[in-house]
C-alpha atoms as a PDB file:
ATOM      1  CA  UNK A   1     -10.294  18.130  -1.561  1.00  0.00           C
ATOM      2  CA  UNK A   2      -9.185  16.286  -4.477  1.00  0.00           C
ATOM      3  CA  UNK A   3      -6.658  13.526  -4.080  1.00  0.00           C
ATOM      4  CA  UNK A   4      -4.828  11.602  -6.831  1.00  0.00           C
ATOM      5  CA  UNK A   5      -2.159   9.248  -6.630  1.00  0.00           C
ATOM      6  CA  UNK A   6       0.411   8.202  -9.469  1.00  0.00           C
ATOM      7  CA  UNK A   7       3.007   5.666  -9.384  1.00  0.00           C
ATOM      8  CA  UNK A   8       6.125   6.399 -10.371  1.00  0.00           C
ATOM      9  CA  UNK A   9       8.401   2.605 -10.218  1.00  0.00           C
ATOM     10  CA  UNK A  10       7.296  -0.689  -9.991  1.00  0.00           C
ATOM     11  CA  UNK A  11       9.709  -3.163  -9.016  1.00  0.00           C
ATOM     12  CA  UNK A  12       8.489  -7.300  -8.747  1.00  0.00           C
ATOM     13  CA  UNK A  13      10.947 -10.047  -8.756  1.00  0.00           C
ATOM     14  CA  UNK A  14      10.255 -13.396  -7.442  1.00  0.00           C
ATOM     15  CA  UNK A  15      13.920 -14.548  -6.064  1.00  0.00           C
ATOM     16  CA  UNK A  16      13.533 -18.417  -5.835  1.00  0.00           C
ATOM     17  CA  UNK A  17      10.975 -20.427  -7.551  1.00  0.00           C
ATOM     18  CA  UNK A  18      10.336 -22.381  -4.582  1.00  0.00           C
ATOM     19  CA  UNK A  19       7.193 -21.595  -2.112  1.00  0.00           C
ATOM     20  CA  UNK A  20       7.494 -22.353   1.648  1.00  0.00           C
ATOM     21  CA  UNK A  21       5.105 -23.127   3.650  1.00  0.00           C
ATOM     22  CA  UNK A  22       6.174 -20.524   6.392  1.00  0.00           C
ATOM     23  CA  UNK A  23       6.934 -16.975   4.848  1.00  0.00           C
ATOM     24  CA  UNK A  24       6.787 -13.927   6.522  1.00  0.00           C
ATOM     25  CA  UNK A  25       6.281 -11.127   5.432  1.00  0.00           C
ATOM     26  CA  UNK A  26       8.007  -7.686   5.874  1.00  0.00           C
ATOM     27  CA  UNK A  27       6.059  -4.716   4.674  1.00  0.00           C
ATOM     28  CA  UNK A  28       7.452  -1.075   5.201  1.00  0.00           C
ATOM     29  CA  UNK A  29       5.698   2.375   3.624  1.00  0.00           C
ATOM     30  CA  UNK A  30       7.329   5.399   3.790  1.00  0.00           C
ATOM     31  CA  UNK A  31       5.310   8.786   3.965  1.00  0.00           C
ATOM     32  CA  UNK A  32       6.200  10.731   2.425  1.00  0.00           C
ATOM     33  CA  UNK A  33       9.705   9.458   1.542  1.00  0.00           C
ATOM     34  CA  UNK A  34      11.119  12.456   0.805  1.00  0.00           C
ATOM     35  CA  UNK A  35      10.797  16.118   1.182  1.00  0.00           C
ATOM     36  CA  UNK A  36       6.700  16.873   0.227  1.00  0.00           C
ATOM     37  CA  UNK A  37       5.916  20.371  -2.592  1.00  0.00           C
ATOM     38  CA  UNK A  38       3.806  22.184  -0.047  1.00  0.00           C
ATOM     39  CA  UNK A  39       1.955  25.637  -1.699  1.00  0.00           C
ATOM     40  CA  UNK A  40      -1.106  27.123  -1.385  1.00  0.00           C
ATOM     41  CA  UNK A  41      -4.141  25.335  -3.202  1.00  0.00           C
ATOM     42  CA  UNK A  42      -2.000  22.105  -3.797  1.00  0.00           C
ATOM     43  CA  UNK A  43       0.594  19.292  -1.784  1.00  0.00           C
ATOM     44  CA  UNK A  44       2.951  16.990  -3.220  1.00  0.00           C
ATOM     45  CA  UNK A  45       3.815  13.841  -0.897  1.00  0.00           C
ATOM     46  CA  UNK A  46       6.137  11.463  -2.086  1.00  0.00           C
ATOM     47  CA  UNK A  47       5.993   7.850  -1.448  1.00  0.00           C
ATOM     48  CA  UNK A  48       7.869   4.446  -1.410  1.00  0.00           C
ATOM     49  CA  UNK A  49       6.863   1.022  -0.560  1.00  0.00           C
ATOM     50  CA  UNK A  50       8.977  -2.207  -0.129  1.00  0.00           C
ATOM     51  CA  UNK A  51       7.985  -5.755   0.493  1.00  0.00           C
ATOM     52  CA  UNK A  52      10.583  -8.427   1.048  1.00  0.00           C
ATOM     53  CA  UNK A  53       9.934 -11.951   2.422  1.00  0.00           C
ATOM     54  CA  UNK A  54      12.246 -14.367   4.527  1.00  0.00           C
ATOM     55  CA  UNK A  55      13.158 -17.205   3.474  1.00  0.00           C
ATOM     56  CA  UNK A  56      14.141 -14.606   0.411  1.00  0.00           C
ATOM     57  CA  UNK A  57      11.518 -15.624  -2.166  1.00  0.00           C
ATOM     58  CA  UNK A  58       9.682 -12.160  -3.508  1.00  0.00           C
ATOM     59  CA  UNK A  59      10.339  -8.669  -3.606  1.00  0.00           C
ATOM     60  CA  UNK A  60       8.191  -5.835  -4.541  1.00  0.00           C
ATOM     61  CA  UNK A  61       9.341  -2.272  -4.547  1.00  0.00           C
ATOM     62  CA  UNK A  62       6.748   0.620  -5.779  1.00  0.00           C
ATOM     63  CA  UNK A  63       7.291   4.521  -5.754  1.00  0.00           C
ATOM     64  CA  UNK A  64       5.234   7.045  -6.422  1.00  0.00           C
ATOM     65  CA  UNK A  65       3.719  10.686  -5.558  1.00  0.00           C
ATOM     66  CA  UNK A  66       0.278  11.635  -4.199  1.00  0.00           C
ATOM     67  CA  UNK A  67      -1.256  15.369  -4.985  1.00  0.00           C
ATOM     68  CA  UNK A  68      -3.553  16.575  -3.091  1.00  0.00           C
ATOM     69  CA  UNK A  69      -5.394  19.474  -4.183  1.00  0.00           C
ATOM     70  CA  UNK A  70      -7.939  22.033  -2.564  1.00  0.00           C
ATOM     71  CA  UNK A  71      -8.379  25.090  -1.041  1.00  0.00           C
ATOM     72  CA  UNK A  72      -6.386  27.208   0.911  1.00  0.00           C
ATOM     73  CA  UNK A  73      -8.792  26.540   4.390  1.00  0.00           C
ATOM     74  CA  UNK A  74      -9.295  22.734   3.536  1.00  0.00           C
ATOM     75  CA  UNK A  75      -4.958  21.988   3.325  1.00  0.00           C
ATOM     76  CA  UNK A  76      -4.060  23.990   6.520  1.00  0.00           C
ATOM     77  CA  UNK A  77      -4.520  20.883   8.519  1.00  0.00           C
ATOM     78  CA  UNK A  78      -3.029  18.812   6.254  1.00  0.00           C
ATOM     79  CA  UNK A  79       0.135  21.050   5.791  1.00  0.00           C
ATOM     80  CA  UNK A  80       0.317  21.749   9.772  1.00  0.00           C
ATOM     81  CA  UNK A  81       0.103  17.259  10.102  1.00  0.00           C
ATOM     82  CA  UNK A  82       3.395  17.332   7.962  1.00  0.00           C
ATOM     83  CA  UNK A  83       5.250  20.033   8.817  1.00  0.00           C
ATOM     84  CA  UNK A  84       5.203  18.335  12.658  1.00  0.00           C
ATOM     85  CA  UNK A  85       6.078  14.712  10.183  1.00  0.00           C
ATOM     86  CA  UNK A  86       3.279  13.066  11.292  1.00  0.00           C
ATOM     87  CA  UNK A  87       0.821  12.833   8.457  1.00  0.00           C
ATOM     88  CA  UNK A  88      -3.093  12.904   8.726  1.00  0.00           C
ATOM     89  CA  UNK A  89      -4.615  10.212   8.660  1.00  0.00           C
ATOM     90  CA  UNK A  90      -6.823  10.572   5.392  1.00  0.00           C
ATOM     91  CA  UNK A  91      -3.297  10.850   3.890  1.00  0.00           C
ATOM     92  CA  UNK A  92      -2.255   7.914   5.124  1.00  0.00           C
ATOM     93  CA  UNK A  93      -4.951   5.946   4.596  1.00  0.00           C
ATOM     94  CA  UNK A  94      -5.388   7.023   0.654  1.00  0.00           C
ATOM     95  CA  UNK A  95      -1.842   5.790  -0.196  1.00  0.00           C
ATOM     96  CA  UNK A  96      -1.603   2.682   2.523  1.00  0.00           C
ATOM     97  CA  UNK A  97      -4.854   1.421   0.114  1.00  0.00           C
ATOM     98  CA  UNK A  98      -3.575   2.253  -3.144  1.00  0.00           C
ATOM     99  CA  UNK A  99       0.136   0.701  -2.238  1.00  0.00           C
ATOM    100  CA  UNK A 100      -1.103  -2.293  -0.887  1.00  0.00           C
ATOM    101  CA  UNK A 101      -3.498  -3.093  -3.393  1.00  0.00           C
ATOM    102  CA  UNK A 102      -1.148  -2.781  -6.206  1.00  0.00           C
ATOM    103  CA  UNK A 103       1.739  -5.056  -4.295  1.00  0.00           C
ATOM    104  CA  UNK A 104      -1.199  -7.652  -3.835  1.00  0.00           C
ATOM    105  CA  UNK A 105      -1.559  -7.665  -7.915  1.00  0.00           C
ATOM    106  CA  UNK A 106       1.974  -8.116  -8.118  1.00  0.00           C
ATOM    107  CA  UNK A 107       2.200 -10.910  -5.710  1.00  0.00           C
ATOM    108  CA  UNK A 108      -0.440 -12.638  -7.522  1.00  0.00           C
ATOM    109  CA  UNK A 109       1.093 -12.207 -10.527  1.00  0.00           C
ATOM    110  CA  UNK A 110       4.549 -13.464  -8.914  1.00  0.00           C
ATOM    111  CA  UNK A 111       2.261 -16.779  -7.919  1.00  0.00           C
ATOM    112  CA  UNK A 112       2.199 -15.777  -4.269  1.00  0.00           C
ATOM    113  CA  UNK A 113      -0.582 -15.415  -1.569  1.00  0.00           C
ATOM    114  CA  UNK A 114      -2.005 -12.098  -1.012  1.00  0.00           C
ATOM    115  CA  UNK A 115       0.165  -9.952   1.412  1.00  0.00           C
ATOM    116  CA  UNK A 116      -2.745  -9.489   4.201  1.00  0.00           C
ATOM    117  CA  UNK A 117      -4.675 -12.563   4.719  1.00  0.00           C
ATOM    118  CA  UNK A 118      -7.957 -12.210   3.582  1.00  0.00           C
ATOM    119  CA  UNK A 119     -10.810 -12.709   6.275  1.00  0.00           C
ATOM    120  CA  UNK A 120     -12.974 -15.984   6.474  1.00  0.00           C
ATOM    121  CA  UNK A 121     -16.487 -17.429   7.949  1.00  0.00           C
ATOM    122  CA  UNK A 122     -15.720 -19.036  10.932  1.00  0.00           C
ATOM    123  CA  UNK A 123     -18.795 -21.759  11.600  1.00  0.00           C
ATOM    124  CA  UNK A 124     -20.458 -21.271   8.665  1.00  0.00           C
ATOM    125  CA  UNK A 125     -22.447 -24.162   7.070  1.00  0.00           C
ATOM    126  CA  UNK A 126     -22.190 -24.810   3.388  1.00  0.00           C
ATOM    127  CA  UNK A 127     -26.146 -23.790   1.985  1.00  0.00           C
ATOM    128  CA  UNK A 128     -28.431 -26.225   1.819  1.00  0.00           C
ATOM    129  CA  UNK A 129     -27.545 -28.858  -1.239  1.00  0.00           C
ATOM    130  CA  UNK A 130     -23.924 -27.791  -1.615  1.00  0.00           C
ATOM    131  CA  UNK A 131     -21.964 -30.480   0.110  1.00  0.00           C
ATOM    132  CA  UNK A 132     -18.083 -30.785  -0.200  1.00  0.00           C
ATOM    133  CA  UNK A 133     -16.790 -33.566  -2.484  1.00  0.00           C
END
């Protein structure tokens, strides 16, 4: 199978210029957001993402369509998982990634922290002659 994903709208506006110290975030992802192009060899799943934060300081909106192509054999699961509307979970997992990678760009780029918080060493010692200042 051959997946490819395009993006369609990009939406990034930073609302306040102030930062807080306690944002949350709200992130929803809508597969597929509306009806998907099901034939025989290919499948069309539309897509829609929306961050917001509270306190309002950021939002980030992206749409966009994922095609998946293949043969006839290889889609039938894929068609049966969205005909009962709850999509496989290779589907989900190739557009969750892409989404969520681009909103993290545009958060950066809107001066913000990156919307999952990235993992850390706990009790870990600096190397040997690398002390902090």
């Amino acid at each position: 199978m051959e997946f490819s994903t395009r993006i369609d709208y990009i939406h990034a506006e930073r609302i306040t210029e102030e930062i807080t110290s306690h944002t949350n975030i709200n992130v929803q992802i809508s597969i597929p957001s509306a009806q998907p192009k099901i034939t025989e060899t290919e499948i069309i799943i539309p897509f829609s993402l929306t961050v917001t934060s509270t306190p309002p300081t950021y939002e980030i909106i992206i749409k966009g369509k994922t095609k998946i192509k293949g043969m006839r054999r290889e889609l039938e699961h894929l068609k049966e998982s969205l005909r009962r509307k709850k999509p496989h979970h290779t589907i989900l997992q190739t557009i969750t990634s892409t989404v969520l990678f681009e909103a993290a760009l545009l958060a950066r780029e809107l001066g913000y922290p990156p919307l999952i918080p990235l993992p850390t060493k706990s009790g870990s010692n600096p190397p040997m002659g690398i002390q902090p200042v």
